[in-house]
C-alpha atoms as a PDB file:
ATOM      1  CA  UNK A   1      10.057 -39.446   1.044  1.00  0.00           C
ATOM      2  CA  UNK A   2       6.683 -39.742   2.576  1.00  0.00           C
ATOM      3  CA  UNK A   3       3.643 -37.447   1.680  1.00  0.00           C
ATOM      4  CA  UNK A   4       3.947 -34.851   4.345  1.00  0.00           C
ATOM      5  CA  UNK A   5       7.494 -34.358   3.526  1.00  0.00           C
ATOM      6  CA  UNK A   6       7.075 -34.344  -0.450  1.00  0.00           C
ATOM      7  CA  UNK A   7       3.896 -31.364   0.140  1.00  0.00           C
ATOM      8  CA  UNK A   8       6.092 -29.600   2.439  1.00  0.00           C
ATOM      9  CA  UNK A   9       9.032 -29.384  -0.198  1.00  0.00           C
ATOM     10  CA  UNK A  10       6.690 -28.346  -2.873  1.00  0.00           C
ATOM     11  CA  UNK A  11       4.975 -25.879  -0.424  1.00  0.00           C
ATOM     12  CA  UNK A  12       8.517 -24.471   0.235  1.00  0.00           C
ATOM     13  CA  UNK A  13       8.980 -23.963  -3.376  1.00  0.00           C
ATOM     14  CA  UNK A  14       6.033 -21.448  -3.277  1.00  0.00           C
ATOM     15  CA  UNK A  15       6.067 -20.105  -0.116  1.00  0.00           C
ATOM     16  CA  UNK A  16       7.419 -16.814  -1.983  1.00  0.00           C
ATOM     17  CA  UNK A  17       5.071 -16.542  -4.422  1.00  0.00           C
ATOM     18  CA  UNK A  18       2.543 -16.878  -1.803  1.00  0.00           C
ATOM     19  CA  UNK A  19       4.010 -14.469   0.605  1.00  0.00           C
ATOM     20  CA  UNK A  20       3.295 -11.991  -2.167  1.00  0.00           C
ATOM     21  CA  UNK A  21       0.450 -11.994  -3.290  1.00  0.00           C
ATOM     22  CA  UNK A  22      -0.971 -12.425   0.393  1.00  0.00           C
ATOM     23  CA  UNK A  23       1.198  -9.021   1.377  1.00  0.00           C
ATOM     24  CA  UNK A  24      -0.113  -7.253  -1.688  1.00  0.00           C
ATOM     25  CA  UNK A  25      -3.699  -8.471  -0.340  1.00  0.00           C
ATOM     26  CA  UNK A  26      -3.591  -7.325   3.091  1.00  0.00           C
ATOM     27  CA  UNK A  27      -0.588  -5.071   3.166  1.00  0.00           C
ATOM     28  CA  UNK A  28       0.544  -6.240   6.352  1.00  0.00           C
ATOM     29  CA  UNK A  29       3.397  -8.730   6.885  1.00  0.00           C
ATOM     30  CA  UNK A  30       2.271 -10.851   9.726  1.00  0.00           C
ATOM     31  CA  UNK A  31      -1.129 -11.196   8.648  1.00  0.00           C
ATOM     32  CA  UNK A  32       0.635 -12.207   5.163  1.00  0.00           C
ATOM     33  CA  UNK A  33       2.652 -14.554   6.857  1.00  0.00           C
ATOM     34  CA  UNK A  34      -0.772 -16.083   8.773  1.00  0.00           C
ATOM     35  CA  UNK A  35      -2.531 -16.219   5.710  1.00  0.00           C
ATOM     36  CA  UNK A  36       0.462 -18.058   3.944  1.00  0.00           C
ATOM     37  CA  UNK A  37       0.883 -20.209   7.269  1.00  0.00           C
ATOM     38  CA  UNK A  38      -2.933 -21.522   6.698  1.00  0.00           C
ATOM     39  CA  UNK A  39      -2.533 -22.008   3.089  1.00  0.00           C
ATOM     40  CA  UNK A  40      -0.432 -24.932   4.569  1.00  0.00           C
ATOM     41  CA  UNK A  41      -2.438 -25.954   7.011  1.00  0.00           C
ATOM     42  CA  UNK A  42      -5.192 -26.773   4.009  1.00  0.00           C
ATOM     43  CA  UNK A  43      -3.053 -28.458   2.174  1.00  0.00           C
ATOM     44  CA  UNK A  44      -1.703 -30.753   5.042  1.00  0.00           C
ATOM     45  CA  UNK A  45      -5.024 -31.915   6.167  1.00  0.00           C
ATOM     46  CA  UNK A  46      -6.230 -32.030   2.164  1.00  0.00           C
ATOM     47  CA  UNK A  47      -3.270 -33.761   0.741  1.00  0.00           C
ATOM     48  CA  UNK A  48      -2.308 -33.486  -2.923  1.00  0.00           C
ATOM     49  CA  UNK A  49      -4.737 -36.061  -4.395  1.00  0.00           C
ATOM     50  CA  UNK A  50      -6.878 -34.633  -7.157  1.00  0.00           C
ATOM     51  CA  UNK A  51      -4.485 -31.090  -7.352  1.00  0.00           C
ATOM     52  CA  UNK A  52      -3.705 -30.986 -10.772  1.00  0.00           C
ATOM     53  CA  UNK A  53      -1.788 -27.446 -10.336  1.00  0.00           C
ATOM     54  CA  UNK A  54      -0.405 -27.049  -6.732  1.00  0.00           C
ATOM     55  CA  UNK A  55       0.739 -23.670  -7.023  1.00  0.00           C
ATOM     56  CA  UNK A  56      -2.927 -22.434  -8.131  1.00  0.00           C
ATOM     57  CA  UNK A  57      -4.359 -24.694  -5.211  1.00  0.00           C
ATOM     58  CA  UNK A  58      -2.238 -22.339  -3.272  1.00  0.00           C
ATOM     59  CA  UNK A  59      -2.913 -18.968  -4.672  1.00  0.00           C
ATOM     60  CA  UNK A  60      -6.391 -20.065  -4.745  1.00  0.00           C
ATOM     61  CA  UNK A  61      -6.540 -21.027  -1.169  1.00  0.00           C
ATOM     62  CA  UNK A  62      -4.571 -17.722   0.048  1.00  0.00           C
ATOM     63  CA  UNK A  63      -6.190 -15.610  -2.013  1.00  0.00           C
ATOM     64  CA  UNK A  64      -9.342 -16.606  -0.132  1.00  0.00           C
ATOM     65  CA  UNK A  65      -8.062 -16.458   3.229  1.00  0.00           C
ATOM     66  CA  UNK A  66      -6.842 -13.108   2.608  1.00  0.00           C
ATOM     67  CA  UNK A  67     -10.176 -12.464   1.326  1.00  0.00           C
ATOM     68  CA  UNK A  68     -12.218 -13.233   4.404  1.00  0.00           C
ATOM     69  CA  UNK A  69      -9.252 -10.965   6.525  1.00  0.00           C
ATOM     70  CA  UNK A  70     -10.251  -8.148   4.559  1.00  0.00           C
ATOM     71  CA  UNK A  71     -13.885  -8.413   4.930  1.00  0.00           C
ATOM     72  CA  UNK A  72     -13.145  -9.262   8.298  1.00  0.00           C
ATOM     73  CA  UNK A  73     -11.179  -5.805   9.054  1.00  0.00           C
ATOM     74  CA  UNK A  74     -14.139  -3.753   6.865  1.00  0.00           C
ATOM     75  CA  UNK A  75     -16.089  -5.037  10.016  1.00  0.00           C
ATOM     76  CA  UNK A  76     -13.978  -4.272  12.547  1.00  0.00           C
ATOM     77  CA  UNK A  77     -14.505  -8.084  13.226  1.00  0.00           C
ATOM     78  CA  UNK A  78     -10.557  -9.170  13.167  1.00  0.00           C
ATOM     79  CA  UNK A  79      -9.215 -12.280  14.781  1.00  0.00           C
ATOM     80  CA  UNK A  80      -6.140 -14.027  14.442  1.00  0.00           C
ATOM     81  CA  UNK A  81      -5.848 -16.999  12.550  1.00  0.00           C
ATOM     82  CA  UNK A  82      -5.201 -20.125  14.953  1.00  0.00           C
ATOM     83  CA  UNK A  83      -2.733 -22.846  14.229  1.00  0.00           C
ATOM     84  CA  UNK A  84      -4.274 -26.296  15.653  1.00  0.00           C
ATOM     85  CA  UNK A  85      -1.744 -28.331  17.567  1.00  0.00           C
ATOM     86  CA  UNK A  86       0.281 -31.076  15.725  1.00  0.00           C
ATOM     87  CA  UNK A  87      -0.247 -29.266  12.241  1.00  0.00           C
ATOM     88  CA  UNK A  88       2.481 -26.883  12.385  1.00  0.00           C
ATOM     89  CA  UNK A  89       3.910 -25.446   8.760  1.00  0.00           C
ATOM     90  CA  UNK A  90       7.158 -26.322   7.566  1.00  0.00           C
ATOM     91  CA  UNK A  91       9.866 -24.256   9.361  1.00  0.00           C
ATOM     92  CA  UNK A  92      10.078 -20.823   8.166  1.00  0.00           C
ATOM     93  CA  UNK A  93      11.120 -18.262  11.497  1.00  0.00           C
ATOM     94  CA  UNK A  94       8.584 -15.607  12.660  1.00  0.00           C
ATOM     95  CA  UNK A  95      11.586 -13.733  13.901  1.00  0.00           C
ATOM     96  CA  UNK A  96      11.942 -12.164  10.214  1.00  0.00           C
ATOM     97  CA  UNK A  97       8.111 -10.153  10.519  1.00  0.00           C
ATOM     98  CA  UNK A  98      10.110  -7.043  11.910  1.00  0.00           C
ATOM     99  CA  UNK A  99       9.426  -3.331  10.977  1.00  0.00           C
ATOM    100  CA  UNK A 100      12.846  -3.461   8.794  1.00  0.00           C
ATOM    101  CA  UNK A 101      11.354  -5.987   6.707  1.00  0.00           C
ATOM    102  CA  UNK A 102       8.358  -5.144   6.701  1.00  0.00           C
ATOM    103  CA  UNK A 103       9.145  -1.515   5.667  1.00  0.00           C
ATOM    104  CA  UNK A 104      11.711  -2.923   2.734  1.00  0.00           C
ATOM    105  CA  UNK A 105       9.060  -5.147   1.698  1.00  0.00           C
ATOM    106  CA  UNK A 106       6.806  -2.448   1.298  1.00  0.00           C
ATOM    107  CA  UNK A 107       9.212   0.128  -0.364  1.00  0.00           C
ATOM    108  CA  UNK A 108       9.832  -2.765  -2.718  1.00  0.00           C
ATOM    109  CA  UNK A 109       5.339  -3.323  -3.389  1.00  0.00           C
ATOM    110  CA  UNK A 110       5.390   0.953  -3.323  1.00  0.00           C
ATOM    111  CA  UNK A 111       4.331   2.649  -0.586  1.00  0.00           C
ATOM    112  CA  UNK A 112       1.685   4.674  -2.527  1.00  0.00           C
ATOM    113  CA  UNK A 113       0.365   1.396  -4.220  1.00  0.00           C
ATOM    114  CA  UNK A 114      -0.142  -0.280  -0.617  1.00  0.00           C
ATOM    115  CA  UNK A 115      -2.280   2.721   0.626  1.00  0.00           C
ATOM    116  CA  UNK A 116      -4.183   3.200  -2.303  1.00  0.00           C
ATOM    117  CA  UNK A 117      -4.742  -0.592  -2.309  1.00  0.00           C
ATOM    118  CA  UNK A 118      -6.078  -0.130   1.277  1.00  0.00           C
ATOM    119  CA  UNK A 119      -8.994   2.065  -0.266  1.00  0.00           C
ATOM    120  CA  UNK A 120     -10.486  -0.849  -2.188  1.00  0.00           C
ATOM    121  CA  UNK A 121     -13.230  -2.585  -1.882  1.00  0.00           C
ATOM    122  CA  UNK A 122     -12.274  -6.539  -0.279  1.00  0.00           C
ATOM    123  CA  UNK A 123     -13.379  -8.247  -3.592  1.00  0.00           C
ATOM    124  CA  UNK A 124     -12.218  -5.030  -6.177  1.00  0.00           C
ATOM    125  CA  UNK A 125      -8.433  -5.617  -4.324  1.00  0.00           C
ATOM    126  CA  UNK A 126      -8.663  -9.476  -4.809  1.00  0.00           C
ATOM    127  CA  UNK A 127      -9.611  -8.943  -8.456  1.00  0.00           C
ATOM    128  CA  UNK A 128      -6.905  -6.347  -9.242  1.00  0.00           C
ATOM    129  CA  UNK A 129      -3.919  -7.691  -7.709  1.00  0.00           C
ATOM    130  CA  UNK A 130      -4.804 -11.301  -8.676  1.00  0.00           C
ATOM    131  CA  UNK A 131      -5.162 -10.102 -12.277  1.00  0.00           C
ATOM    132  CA  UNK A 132      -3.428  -7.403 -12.772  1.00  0.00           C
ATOM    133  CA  UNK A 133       0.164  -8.340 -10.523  1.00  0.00           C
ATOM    134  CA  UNK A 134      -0.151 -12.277 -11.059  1.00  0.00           C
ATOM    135  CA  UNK A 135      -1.925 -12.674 -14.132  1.00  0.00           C
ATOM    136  CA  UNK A 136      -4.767 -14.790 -12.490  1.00  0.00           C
ATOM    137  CA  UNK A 137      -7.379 -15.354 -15.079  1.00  0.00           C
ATOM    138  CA  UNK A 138     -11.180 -13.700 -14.606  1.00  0.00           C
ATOM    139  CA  UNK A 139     -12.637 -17.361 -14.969  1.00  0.00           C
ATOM    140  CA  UNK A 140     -10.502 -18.715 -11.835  1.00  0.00           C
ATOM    141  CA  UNK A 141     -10.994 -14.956  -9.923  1.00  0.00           C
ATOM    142  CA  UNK A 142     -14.891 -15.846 -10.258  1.00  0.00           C
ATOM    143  CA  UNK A 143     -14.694 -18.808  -8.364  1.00  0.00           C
ATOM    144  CA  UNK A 144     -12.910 -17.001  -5.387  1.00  0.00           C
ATOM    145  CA  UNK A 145     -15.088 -13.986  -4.807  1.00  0.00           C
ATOM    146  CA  UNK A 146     -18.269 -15.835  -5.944  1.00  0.00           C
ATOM    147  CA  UNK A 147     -19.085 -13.580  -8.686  1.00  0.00           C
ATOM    148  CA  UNK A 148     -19.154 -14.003 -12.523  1.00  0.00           C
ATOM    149  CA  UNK A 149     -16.479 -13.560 -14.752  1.00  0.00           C
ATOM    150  CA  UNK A 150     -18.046 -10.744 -16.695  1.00  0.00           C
ATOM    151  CA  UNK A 151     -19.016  -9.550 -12.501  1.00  0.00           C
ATOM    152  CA  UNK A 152     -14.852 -10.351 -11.845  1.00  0.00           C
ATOM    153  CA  UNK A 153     -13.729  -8.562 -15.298  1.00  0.00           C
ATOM    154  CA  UNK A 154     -15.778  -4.760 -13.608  1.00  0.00           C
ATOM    155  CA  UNK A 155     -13.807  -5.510  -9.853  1.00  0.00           C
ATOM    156  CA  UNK A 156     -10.404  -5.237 -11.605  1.00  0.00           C
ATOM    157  CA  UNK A 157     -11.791  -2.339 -14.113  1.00  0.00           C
ATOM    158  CA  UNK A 158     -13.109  -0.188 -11.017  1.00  0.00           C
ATOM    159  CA  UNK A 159     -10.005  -1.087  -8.858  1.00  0.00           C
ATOM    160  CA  UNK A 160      -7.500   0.032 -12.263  1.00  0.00           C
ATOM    161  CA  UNK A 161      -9.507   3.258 -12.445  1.00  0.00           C
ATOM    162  CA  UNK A 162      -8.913   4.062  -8.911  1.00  0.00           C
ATOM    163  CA  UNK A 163      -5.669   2.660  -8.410  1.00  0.00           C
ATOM    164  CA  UNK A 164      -4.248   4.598 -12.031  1.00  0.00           C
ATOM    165  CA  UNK A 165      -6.548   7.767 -11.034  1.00  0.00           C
ATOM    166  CA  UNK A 166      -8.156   7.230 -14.835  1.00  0.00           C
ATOM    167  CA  UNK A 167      -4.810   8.086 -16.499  1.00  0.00           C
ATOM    168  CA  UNK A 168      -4.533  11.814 -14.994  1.00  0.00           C
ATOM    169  CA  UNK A 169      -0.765  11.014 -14.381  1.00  0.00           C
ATOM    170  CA  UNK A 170      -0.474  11.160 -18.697  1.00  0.00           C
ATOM    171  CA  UNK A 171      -1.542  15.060 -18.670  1.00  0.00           C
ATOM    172  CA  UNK A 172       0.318  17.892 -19.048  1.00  0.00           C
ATOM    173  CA  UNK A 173      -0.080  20.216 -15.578  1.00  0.00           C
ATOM    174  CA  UNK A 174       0.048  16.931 -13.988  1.00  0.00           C
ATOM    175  CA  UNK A 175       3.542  16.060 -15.360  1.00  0.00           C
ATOM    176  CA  UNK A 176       4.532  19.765 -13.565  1.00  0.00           C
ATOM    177  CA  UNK A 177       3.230  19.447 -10.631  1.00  0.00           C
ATOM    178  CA  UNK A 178       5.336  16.436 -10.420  1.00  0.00           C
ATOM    179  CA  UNK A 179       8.995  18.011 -11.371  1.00  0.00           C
ATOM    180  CA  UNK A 180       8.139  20.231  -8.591  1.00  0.00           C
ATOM    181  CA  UNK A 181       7.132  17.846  -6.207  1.00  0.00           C
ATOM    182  CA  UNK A 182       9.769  15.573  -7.179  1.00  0.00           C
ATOM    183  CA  UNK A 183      12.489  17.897  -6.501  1.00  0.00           C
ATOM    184  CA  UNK A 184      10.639  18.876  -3.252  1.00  0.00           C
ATOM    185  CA  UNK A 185      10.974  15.798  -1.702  1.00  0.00           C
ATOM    186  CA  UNK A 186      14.193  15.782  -2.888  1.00  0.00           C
ATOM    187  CA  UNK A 187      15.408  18.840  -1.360  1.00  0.00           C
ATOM    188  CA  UNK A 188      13.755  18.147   1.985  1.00  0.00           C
ATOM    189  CA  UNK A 189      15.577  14.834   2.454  1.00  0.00           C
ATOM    190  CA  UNK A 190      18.702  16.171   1.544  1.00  0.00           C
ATOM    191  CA  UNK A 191      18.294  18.947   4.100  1.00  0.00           C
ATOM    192  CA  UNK A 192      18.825  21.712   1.493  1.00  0.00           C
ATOM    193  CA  UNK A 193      17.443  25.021   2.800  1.00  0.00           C
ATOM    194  CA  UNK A 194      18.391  26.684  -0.444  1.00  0.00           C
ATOM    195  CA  UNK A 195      17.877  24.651  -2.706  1.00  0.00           C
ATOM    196  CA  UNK A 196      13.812  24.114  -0.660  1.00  0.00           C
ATOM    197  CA  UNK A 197      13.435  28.256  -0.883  1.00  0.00           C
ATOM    198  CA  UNK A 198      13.711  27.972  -4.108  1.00  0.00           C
ATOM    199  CA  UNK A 199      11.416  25.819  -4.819  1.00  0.00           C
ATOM    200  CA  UNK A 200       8.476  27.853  -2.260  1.00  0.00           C
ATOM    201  CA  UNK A 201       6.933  31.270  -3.340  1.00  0.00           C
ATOM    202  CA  UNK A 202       8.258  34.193  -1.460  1.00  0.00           C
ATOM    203  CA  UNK A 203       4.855  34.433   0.368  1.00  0.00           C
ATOM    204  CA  UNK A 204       4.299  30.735   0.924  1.00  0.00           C
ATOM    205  CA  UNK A 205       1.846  29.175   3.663  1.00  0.00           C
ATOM    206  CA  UNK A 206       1.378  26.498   5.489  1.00  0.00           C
ATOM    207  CA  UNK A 207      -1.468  25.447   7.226  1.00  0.00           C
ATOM    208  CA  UNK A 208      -1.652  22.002   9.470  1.00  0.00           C
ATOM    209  CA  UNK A 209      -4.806  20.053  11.225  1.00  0.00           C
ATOM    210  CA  UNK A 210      -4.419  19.683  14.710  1.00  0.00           C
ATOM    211  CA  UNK A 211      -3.704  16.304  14.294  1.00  0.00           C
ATOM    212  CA  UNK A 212      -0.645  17.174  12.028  1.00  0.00           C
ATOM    213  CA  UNK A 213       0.598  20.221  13.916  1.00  0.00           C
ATOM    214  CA  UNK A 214       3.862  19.649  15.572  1.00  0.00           C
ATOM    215  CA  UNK A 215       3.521  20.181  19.753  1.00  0.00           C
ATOM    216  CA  UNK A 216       4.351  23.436  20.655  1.00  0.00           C
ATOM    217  CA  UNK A 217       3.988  24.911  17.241  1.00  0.00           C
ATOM    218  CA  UNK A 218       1.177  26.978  15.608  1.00  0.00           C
ATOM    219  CA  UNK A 219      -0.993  25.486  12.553  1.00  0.00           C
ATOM    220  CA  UNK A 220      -0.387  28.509  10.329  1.00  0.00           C
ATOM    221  CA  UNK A 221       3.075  29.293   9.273  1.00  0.00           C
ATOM    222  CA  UNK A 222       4.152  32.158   6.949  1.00  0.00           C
ATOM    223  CA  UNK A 223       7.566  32.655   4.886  1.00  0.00           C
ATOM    224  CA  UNK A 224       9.495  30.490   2.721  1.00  0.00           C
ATOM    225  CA  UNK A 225      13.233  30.179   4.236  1.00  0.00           C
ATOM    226  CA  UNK A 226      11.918  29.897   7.866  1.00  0.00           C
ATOM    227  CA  UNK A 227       9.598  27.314   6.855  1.00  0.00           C
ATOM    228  CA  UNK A 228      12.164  25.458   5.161  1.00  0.00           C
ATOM    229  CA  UNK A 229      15.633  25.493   7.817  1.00  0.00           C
ATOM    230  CA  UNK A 230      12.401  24.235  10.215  1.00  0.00           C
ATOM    231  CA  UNK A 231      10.866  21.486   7.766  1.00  0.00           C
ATOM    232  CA  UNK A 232      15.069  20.111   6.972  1.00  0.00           C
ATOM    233  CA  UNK A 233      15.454  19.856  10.959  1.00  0.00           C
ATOM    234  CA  UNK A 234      12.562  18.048  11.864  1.00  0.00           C
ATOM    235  CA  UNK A 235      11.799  15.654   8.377  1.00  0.00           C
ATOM    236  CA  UNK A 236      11.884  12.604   9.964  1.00  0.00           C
ATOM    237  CA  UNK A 237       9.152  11.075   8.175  1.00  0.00           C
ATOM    238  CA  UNK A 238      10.457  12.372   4.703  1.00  0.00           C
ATOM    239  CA  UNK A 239      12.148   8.911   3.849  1.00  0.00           C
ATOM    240  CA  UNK A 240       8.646   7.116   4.152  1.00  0.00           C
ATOM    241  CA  UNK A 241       6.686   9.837   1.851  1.00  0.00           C
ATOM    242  CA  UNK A 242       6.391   8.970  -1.731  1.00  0.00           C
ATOM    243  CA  UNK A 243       4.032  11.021  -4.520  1.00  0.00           C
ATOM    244  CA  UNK A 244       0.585  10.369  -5.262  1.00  0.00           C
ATOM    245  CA  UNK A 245      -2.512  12.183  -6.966  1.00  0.00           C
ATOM    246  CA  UNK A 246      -4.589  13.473  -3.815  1.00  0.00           C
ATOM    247  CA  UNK A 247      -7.888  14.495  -5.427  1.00  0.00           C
ATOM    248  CA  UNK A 248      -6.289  14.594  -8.720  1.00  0.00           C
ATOM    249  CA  UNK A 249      -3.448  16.825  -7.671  1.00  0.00           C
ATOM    250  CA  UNK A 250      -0.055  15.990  -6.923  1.00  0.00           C
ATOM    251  CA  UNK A 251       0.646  15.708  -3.718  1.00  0.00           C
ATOM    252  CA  UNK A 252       3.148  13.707  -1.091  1.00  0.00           C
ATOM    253  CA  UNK A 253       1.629  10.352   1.166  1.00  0.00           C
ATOM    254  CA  UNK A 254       4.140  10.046   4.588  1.00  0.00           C
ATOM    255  CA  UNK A 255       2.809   5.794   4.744  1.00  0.00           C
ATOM    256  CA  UNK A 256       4.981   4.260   7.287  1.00  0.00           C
ATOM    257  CA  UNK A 257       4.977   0.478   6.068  1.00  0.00           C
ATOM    258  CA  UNK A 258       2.151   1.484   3.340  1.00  0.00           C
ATOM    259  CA  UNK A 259      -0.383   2.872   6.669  1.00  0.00           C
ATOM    260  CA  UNK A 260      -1.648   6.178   5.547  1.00  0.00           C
ATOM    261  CA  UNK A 261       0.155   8.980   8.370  1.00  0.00           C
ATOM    262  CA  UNK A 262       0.028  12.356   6.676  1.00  0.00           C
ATOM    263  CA  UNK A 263      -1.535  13.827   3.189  1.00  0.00           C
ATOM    264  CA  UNK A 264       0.625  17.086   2.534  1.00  0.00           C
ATOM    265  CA  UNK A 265      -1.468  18.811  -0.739  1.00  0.00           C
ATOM    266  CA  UNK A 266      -0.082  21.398  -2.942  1.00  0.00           C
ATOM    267  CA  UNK A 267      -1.370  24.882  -4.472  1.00  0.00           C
ATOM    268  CA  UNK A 268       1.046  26.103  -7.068  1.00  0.00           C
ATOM    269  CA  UNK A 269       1.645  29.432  -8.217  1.00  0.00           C
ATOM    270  CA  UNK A 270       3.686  28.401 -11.957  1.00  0.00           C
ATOM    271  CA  UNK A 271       6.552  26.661 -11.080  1.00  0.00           C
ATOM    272  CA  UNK A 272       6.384  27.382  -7.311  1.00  0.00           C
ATOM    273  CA  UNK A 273       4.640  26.051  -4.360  1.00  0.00           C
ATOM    274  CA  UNK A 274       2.404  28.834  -3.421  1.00  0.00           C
ATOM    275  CA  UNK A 275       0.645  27.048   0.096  1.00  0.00           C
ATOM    276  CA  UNK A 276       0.833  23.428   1.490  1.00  0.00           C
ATOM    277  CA  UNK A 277      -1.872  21.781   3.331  1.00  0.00           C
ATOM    278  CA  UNK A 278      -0.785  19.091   6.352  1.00  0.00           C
ATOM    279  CA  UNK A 279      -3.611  16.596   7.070  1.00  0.00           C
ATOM    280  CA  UNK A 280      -3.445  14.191   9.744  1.00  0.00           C
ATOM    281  CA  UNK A 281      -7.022  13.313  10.635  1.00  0.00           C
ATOM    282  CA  UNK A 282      -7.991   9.967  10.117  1.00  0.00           C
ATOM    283  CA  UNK A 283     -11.805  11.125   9.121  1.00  0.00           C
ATOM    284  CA  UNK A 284     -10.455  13.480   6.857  1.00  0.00           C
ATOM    285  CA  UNK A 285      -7.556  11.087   4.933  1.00  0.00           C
ATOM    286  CA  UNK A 286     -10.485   8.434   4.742  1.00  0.00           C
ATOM    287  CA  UNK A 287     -12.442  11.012   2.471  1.00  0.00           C
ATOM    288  CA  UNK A 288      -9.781  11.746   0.176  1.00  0.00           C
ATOM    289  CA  UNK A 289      -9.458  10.323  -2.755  1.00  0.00           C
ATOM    290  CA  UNK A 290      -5.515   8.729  -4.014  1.00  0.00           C
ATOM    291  CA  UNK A 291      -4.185   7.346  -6.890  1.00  0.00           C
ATOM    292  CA  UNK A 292      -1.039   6.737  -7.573  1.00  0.00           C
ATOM    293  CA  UNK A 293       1.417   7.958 -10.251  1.00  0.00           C
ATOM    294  CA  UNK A 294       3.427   5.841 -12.171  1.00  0.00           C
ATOM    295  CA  UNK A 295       7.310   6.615 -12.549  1.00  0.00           C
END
């Protein structure tokens, strides 16, 4: 077995490892997959000599490429990695970066995570997923983001804070909000107009952006059971919404493949949903601020 062959072997062996933590990076499977793709492309034109620890050479080298996509997207500056003829990555079919993967692969990462993620800073991301999801010690995270440890140790504390919404998720009116919620979403998937009225006060409201109002329909709507036989007919996005803390209320994220789509927010009269807000403008779901609840 010659060199090329033996690297490409070992790369296959953590190609999914790799895949990973570059999706969980930039939350998007084909610029995973590119980041991944030149990971390889290093390592053929490097060779192993001097890696002590391929697999780290990898993470390192991904974890930097994905770095540089994400400060290239903060400035609007994104261009697609280019693969130079003759160096081509072991086989490993494009074909399988589809929406239905891509949308299983996210359901699998958490929907919520992936768009709260997307609110980080490029270097607070690196340092929390590195750390936090793959164990990555501060001392190599350093190196990647050019920072010190002690500077690496505060990107994964500020990132946990936001991520965990400083452990609001542990209180008490949170943990209600979220049986109500919960069984919200529940109902509206299921299509069950009765047991969705019962859930909404009698004089419940609903009031959506103009982004987020339906065509044809007005922003303001008043009355439980009308609301509801309308919201189990036309819930198409209900299978991608998943709970979050909006603000530091519970509230529902519709994230098609982990891209933020709708905010709906909550006010609750005790154990009912009194009003729900629809948001759908990108300036206004930019502001807010998400967190995401554990299970």
């Amino acid at each position: 077995m010659d060199e090329h062959d033996f690297l490409a072997e070992r790369f296959e062996e953590n190609r999914g490892h790799l895949r990973g933590v570059a999706y969980r990076m930039v939350g998007s499977l084909s610029d995973a997959d590119d980041a991944v793709q030149e990971s390889w492309l290093r390592l053929s034109r490097a060779g192993a000599d001097g890696i002590d620890n391929l697999g780290g050479w990898l993470t390192t080298v991904v974890a930097r490429v994905c770095l540089d996509m994400l400060r290239s997207r903060q400035s609007k500056r994104e261009e697609p990695l280019e693969t130079p003829a003759g160096s081509d990555p072991p086989a490993h079919p494009r074909a399988k970066t589809d929406p239905e993967s891509e949308a299983l692969l996210a359901d699998s990462v958490g929907l919520a995570l992936l768009v709260v993620l997307d609110r980080l800073d490029p270097a607070e991301r690196l340092a929390f997923v590195l750390h936090d999801m793959f164990d990555l010690p501060f001392e190599e995270i350093a190196g990647i983001v050019g920072r010190s440890e002690a500077a690496a140790r505060q990107l994964a504390s500020r990132a946990r804070r936001r991520v965990r919404g400083a452990d609001l998720a542990a209180s008490e009116s949170i943990g209600r909000q979220r049986r109500v919620v919960d069984a919200f979403l529940t109902a509206v998937r299921a299509g069950d107009v009765p047991g969705l009225v019962a859930l909404l006060d009698p004089g419940f409201e609903v009031q959506a952006d103009n982004v987020a109002a339906p065509a044809g329909l007005p922003q303001g709507i008043h009355g439980a059971e009308a609301w509801a036989r309308e919201a189990v007919e036309t819930a198409r996005g209900a299978r991608f919404a998943r709970v979050a803390l909006v603000d530091g209320s519970v509230s529902l994220v519709v994230a098609p493949k982990g891209r933020l789509f709708r905010v709906l927010r909550f006010t609750m009269a005790g154990e009912k949903i009194a009003a729900m807000e629809i948001i759908g403008d990108k300036e206004r779901l930019r502001q807010l601020d998400l967190a995401v609840l554990s299970d």
